[in-house]
PDB file of N, CA and C in Angstrom:
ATOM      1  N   UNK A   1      86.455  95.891  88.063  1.00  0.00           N
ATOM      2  CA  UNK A   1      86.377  97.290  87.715  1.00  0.00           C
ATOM      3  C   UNK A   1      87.373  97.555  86.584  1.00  0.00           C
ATOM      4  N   UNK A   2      87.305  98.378  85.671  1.00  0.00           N
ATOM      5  CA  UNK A   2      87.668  98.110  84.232  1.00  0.00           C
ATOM      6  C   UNK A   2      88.060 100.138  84.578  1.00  0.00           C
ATOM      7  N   UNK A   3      89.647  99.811  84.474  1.00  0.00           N
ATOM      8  CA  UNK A   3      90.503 101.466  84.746  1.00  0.00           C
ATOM      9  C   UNK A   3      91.424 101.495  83.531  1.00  0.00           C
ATOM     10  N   UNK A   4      90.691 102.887  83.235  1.00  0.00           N
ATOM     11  CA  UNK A   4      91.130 103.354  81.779  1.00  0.00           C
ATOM     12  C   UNK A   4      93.096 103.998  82.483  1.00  0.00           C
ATOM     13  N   UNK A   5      93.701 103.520  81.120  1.00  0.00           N
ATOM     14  CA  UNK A   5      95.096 104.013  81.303  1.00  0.00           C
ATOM     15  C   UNK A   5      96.015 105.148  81.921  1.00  0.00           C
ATOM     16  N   UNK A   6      94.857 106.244  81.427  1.00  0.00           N
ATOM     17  CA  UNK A   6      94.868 107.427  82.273  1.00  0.00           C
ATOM     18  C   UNK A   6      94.600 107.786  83.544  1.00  0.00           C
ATOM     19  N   UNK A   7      93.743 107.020  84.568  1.00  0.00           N
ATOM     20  CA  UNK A   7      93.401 106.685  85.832  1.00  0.00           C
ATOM     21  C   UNK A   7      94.411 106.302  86.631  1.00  0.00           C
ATOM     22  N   UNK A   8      95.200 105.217  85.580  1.00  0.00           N
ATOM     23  CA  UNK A   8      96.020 104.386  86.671  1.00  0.00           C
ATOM     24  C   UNK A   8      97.285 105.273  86.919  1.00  0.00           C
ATOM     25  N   UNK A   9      97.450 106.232  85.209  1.00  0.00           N
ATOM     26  CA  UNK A   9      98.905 106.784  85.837  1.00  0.00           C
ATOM     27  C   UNK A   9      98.915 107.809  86.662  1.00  0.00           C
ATOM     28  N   UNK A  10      97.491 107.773  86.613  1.00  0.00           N
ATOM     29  CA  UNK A  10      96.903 109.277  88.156  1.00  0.00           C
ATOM     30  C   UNK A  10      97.736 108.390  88.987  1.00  0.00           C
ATOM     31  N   UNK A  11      96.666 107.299  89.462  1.00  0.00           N
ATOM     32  CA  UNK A  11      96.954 106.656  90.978  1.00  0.00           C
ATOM     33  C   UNK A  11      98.555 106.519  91.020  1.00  0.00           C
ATOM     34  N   UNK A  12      99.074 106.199  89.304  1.00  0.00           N
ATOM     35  CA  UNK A  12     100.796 105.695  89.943  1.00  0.00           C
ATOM     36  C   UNK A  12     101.386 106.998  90.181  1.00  0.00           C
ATOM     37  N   UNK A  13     100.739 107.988  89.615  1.00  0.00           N
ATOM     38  CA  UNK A  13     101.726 109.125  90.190  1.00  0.00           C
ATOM     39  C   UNK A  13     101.268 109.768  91.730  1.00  0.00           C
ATOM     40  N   UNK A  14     100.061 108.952  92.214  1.00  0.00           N
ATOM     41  CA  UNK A  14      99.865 109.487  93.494  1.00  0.00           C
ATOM     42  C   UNK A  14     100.305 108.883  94.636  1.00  0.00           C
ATOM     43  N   UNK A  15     100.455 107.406  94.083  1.00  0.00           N
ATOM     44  CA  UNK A  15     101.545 106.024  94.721  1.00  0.00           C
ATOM     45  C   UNK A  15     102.817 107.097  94.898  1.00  0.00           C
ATOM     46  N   UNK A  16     103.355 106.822  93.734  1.00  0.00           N
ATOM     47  CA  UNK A  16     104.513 106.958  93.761  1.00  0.00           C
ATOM     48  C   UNK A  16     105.385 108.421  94.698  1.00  0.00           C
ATOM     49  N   UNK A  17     104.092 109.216  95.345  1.00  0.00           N
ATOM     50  CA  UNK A  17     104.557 110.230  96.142  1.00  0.00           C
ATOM     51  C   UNK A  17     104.544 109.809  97.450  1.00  0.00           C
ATOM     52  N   UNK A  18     103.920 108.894  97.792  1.00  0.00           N
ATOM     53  CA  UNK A  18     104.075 108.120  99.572  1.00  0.00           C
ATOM     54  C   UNK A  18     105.393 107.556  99.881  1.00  0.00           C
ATOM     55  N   UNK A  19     105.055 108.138 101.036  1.00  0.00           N
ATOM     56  CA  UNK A  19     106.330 107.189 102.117  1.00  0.00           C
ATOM     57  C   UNK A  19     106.096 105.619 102.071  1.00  0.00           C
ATOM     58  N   UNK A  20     107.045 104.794 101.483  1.00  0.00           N
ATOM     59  CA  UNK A  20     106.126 103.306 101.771  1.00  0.00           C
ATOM     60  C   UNK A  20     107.100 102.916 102.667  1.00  0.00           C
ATOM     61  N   UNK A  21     107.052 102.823 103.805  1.00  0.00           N
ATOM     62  CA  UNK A  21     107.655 102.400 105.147  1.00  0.00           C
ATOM     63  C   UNK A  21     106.884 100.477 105.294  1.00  0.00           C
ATOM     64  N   UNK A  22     105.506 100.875 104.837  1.00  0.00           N
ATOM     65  CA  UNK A  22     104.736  99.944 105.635  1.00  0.00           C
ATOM     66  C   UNK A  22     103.648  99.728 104.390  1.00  0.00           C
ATOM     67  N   UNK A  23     104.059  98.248 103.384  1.00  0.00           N
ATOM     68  CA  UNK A  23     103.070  98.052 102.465  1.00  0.00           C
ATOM     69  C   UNK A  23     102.437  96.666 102.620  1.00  0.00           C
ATOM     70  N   UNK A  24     100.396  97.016 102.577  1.00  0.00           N
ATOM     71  CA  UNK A  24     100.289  95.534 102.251  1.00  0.00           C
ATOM     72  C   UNK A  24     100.766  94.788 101.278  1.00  0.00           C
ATOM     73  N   UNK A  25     101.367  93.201 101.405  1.00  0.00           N
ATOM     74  CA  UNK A  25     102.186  92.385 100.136  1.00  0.00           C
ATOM     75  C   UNK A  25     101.209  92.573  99.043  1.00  0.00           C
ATOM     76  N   UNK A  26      99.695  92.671  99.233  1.00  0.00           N
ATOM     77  CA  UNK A  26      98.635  92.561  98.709  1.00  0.00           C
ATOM     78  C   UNK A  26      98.806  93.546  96.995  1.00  0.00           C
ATOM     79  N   UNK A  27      99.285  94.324  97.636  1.00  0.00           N
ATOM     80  CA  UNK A  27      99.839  95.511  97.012  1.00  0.00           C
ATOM     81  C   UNK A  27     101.230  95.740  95.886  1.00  0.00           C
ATOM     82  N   UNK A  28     102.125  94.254  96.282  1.00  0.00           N
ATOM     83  CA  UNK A  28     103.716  94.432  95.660  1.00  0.00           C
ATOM     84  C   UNK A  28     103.473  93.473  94.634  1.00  0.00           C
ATOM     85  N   UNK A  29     103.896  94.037  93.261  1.00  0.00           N
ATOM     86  CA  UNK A  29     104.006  93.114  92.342  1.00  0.00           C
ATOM     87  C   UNK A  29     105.545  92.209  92.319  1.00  0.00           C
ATOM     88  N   UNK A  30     105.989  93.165  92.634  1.00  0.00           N
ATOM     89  CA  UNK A  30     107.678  92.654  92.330  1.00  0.00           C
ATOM     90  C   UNK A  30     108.578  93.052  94.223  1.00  0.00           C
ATOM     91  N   UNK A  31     109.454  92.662  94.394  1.00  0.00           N
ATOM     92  CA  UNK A  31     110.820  92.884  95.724  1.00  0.00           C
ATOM     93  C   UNK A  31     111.906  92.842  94.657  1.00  0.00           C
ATOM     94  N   UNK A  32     112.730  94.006  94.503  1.00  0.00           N
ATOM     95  CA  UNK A  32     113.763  94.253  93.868  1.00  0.00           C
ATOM     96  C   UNK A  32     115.140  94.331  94.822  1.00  0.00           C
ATOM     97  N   UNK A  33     115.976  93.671  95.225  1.00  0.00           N
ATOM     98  CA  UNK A  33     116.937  93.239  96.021  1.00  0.00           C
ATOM     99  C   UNK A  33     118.634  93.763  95.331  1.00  0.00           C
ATOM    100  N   UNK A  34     119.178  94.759  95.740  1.00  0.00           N
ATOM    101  CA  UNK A  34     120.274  94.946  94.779  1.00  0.00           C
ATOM    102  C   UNK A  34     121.419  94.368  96.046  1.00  0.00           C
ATOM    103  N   UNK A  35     122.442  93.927  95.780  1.00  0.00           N
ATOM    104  CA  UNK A  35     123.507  93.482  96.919  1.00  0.00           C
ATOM    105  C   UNK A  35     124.580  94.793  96.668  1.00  0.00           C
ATOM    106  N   UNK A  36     125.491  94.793  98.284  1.00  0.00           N
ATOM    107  CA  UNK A  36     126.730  95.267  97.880  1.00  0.00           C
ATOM    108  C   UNK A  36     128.028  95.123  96.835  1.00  0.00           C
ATOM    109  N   UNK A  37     127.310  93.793  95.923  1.00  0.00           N
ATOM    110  CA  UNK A  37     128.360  93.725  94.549  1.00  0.00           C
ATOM    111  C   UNK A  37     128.035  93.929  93.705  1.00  0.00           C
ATOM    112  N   UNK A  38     126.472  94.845  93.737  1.00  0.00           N
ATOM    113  CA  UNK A  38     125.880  95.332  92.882  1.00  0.00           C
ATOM    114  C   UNK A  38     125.224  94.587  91.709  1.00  0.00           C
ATOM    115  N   UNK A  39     124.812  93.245  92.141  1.00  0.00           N
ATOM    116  CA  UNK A  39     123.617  92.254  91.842  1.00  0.00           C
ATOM    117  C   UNK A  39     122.905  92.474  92.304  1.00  0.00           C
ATOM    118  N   UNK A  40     121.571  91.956  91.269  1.00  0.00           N
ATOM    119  CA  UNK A  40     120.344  92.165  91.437  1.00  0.00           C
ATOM    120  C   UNK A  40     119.151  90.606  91.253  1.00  0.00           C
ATOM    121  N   UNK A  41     118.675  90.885  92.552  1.00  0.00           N
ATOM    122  CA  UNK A  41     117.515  89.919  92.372  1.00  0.00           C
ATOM    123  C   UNK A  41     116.110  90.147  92.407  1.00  0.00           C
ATOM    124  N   UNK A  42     115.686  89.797  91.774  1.00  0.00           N
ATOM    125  CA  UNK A  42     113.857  89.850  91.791  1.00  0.00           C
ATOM    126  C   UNK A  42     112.946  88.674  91.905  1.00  0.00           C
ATOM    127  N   UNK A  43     112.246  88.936  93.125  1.00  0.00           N
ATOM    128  CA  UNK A  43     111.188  88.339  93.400  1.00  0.00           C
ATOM    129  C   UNK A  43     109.758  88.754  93.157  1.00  0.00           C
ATOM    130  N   UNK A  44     108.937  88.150  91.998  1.00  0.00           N
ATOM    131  CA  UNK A  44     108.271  88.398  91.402  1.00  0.00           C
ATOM    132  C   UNK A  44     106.752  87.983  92.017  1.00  0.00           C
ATOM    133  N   UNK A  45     106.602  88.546  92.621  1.00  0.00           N
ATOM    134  CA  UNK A  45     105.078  88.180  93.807  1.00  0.00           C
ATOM    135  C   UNK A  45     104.171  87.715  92.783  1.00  0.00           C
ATOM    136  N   UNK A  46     103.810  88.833  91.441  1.00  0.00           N
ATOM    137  CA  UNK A  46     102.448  88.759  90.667  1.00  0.00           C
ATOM    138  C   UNK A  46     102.815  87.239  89.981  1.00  0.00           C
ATOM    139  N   UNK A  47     104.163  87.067  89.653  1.00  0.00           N
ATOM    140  CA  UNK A  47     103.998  85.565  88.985  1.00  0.00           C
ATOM    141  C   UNK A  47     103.782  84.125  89.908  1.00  0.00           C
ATOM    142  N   UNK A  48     104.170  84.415  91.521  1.00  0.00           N
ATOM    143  CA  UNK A  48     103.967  83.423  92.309  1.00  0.00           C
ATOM    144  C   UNK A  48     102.308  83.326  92.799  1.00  0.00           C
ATOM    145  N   UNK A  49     101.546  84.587  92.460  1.00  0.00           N
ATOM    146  CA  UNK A  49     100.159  84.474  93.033  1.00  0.00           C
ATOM    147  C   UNK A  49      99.838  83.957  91.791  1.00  0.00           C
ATOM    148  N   UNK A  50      99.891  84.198  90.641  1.00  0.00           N
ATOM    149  CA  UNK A  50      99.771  83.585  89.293  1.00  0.00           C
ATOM    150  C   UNK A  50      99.843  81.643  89.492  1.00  0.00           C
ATOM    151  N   UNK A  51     100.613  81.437  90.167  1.00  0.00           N
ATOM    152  CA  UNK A  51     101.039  79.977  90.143  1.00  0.00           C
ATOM    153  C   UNK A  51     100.423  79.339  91.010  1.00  0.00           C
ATOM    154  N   UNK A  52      99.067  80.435  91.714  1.00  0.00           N
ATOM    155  CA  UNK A  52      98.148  79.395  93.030  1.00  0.00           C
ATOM    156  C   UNK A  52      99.209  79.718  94.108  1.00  0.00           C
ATOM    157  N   UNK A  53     100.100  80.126  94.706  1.00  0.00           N
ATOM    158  CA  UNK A  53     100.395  80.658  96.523  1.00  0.00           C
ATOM    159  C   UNK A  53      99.732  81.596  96.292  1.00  0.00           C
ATOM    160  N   UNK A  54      99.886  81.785  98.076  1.00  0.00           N
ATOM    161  CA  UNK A  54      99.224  82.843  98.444  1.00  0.00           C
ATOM    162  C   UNK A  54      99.585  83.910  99.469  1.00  0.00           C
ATOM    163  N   UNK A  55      99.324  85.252  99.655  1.00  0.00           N
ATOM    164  CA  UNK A  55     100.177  85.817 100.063  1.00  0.00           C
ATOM    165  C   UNK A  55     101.290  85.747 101.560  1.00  0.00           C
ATOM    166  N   UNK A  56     100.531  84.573 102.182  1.00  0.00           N
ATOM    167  CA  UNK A  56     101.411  84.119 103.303  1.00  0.00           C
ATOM    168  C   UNK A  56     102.505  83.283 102.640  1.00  0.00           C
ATOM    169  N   UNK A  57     102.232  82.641 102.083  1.00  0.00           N
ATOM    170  CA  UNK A  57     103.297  81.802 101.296  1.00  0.00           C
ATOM    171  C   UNK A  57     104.434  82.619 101.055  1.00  0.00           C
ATOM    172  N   UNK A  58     104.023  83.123 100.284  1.00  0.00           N
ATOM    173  CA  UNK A  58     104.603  84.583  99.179  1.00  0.00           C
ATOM    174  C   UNK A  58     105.615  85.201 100.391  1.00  0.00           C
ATOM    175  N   UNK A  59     105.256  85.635 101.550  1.00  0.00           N
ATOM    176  CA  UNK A  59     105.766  86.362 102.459  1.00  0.00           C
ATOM    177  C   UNK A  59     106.634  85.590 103.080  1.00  0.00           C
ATOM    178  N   UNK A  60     106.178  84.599 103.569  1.00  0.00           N
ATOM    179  CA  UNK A  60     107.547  83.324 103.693  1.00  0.00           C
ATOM    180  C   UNK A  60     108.952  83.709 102.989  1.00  0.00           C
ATOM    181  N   UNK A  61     108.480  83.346 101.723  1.00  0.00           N
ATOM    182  CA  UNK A  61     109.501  83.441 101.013  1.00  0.00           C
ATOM    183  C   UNK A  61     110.796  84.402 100.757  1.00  0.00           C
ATOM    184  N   UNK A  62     109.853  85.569 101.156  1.00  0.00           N
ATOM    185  CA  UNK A  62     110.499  87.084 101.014  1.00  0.00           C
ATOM    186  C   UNK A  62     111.035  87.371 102.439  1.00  0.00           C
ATOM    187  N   UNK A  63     110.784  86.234 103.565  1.00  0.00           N
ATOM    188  CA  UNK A  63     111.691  87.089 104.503  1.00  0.00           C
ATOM    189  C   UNK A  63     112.439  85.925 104.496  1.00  0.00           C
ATOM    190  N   UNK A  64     112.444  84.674 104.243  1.00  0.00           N
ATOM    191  CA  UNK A  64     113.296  83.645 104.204  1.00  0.00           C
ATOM    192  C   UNK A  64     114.660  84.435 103.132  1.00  0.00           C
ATOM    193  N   UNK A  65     114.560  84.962 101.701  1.00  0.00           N
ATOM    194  CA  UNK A  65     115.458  85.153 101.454  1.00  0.00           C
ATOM    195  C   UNK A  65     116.157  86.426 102.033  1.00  0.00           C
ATOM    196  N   UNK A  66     115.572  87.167 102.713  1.00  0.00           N
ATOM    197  CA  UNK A  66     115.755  88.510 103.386  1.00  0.00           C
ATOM    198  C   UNK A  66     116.838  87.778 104.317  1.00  0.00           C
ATOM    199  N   UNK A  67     116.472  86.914 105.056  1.00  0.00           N
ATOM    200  CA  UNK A  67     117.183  86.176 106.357  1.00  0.00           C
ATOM    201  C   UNK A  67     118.719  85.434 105.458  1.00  0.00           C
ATOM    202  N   UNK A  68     118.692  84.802 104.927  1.00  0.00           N
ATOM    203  CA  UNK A  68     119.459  84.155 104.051  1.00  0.00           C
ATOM    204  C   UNK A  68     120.808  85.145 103.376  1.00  0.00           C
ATOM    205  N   UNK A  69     120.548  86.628 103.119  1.00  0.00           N
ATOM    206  CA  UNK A  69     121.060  87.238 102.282  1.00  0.00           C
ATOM    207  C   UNK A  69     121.333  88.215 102.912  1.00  0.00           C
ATOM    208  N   UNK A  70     121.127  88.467 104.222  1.00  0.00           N
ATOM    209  CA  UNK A  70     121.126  90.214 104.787  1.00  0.00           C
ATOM    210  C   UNK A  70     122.348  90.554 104.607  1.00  0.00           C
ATOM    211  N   UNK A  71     123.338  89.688 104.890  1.00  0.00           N
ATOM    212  CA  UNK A  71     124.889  90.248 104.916  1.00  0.00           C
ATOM    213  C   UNK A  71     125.089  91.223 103.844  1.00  0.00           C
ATOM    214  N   UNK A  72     124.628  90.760 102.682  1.00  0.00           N
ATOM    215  CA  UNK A  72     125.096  91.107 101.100  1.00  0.00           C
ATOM    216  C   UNK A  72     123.665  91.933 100.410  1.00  0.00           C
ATOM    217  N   UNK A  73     122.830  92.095 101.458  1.00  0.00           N
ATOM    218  CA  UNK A  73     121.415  92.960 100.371  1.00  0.00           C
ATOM    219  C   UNK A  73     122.012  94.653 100.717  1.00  0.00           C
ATOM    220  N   UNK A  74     122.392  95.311  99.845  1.00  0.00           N
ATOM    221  CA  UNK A  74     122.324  96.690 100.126  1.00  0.00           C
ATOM    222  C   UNK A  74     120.904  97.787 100.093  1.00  0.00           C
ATOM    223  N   UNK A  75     120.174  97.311  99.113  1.00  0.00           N
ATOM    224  CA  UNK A  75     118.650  97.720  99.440  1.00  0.00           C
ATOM    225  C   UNK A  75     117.742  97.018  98.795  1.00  0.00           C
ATOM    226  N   UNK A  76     116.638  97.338  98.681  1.00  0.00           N
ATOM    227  CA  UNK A  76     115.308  96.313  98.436  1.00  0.00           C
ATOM    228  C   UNK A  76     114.494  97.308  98.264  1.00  0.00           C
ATOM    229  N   UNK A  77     113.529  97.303  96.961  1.00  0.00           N
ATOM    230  CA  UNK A  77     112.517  98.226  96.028  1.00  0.00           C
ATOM    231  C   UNK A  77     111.389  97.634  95.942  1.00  0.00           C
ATOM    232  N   UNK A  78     110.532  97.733  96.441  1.00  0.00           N
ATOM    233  CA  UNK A  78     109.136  97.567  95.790  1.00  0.00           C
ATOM    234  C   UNK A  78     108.527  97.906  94.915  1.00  0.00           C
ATOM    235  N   UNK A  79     107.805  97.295  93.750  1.00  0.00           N
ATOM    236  CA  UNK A  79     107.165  97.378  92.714  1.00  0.00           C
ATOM    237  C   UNK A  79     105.721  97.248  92.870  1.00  0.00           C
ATOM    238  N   UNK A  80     105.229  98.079  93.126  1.00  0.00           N
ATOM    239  CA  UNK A  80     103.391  97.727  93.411  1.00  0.00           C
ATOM    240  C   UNK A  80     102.398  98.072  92.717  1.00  0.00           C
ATOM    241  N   UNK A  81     101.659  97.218  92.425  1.00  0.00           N
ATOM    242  CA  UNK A  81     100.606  96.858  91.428  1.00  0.00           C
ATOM    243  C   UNK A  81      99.679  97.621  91.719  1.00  0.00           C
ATOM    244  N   UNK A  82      99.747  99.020  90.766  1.00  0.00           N
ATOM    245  CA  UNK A  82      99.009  99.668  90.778  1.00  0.00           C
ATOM    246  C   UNK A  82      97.537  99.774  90.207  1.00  0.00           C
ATOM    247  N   UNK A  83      97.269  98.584  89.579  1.00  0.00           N
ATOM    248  CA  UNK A  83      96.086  98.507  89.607  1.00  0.00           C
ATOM    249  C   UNK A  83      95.155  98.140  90.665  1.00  0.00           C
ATOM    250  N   UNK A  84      96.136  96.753  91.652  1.00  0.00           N
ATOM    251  CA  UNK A  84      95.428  96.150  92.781  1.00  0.00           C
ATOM    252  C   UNK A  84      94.863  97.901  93.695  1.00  0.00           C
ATOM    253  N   UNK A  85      95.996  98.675  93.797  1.00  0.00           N
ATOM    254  CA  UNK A  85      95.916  99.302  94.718  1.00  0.00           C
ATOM    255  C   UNK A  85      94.705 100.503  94.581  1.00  0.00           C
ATOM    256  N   UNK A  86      94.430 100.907  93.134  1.00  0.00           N
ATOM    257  CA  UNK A  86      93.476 101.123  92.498  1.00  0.00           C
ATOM    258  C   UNK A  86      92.021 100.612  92.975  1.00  0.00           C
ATOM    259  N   UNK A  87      91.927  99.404  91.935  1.00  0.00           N
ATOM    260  CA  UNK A  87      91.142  98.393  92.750  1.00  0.00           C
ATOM    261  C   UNK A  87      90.344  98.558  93.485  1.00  0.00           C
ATOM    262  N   UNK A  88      90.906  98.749  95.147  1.00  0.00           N
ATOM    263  CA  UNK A  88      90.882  98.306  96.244  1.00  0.00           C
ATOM    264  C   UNK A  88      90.108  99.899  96.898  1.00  0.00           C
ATOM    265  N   UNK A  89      91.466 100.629  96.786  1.00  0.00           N
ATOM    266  CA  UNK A  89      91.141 102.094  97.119  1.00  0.00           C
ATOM    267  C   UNK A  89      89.822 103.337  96.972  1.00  0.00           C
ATOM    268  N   UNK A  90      90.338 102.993  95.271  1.00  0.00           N
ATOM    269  CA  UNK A  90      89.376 104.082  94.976  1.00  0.00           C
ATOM    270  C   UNK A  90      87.811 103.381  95.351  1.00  0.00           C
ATOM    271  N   UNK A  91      86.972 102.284  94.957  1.00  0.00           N
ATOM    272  CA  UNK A  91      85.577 102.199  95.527  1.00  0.00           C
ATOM    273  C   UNK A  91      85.625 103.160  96.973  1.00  0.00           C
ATOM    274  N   UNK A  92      86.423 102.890  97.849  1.00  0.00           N
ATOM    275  CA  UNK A  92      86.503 103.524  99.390  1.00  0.00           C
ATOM    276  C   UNK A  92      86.303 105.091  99.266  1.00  0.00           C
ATOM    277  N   UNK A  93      87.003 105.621  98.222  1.00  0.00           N
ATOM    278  CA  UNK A  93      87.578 107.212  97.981  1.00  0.00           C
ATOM    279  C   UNK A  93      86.108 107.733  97.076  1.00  0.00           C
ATOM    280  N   UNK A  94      85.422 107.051  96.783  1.00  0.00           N
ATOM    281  CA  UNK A  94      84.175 107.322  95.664  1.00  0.00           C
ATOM    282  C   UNK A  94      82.962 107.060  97.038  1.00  0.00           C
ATOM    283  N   UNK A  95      82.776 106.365  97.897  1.00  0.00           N
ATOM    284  CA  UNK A  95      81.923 106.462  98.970  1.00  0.00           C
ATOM    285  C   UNK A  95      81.838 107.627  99.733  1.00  0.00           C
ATOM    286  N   UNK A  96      83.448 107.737 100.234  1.00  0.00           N
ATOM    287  CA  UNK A  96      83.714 108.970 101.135  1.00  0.00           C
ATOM    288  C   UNK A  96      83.165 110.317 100.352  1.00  0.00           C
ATOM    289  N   UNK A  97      83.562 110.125  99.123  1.00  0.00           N
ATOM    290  CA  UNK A  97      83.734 111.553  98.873  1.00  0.00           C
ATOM    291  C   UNK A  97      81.815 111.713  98.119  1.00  0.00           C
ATOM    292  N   UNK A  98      81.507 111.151  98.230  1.00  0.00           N
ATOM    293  CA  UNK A  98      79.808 111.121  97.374  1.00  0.00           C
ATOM    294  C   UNK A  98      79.078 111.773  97.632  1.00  0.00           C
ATOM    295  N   UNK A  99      79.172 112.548  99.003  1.00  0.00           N
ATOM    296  CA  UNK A  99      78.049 113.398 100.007  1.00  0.00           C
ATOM    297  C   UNK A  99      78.834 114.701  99.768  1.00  0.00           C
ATOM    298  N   UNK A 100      79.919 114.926  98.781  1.00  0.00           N
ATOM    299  CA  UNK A 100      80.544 116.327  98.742  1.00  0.00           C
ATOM    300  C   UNK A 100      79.968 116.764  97.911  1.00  0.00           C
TER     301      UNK A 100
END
């Protein structure tokens, strides 16, 4: 599905108003990790699905370093690929809404 520029910054500005408590990985381009010494790490999901893993893999990884680092992570940001979420969504939101 081919989403003109203006579409997506709909959806990112309609993303970007949710609570994300609870995201599919399906969904995260990037895990942004800042520590209490105020370093920063990034784990870059879209370049590891890029490289053939897959999102179990991927998720491994992200709680392995979660486990590894908790002492020192002060918070953690998600970056989500708002096109996937696009994508995915709107066909669903264009069914529902077709009989209006």
């Amino acid at each position: 599905m081919l989403l003109t520029e203006d579409f997506l910054e709909r959806w990112d500005n309609l993303v970007g108003e949710v609570d994300k408590h609870h995201i599919p990985i399906d969904f995260v381009k990037k895990v942004v990790f800042r520590t209490i010494e105020k370093r920063q790490k990034t784990i870059n999901l879209e370049r590891l699905r890029n490289q053939g893993l897959k999102n179990d893999s991927i998720e491994l990884i992200v709680e392995e370093y979660i486990k590894s680092n908790e002492s020192v992570i002060h918070s953690m940001e998600f970056v989500l690929d708002i096109q996937s979420v696009a994508n995915t969504i709107q066909p669903e939101t264009d069914r529902l809404l077709k009989d209006m």
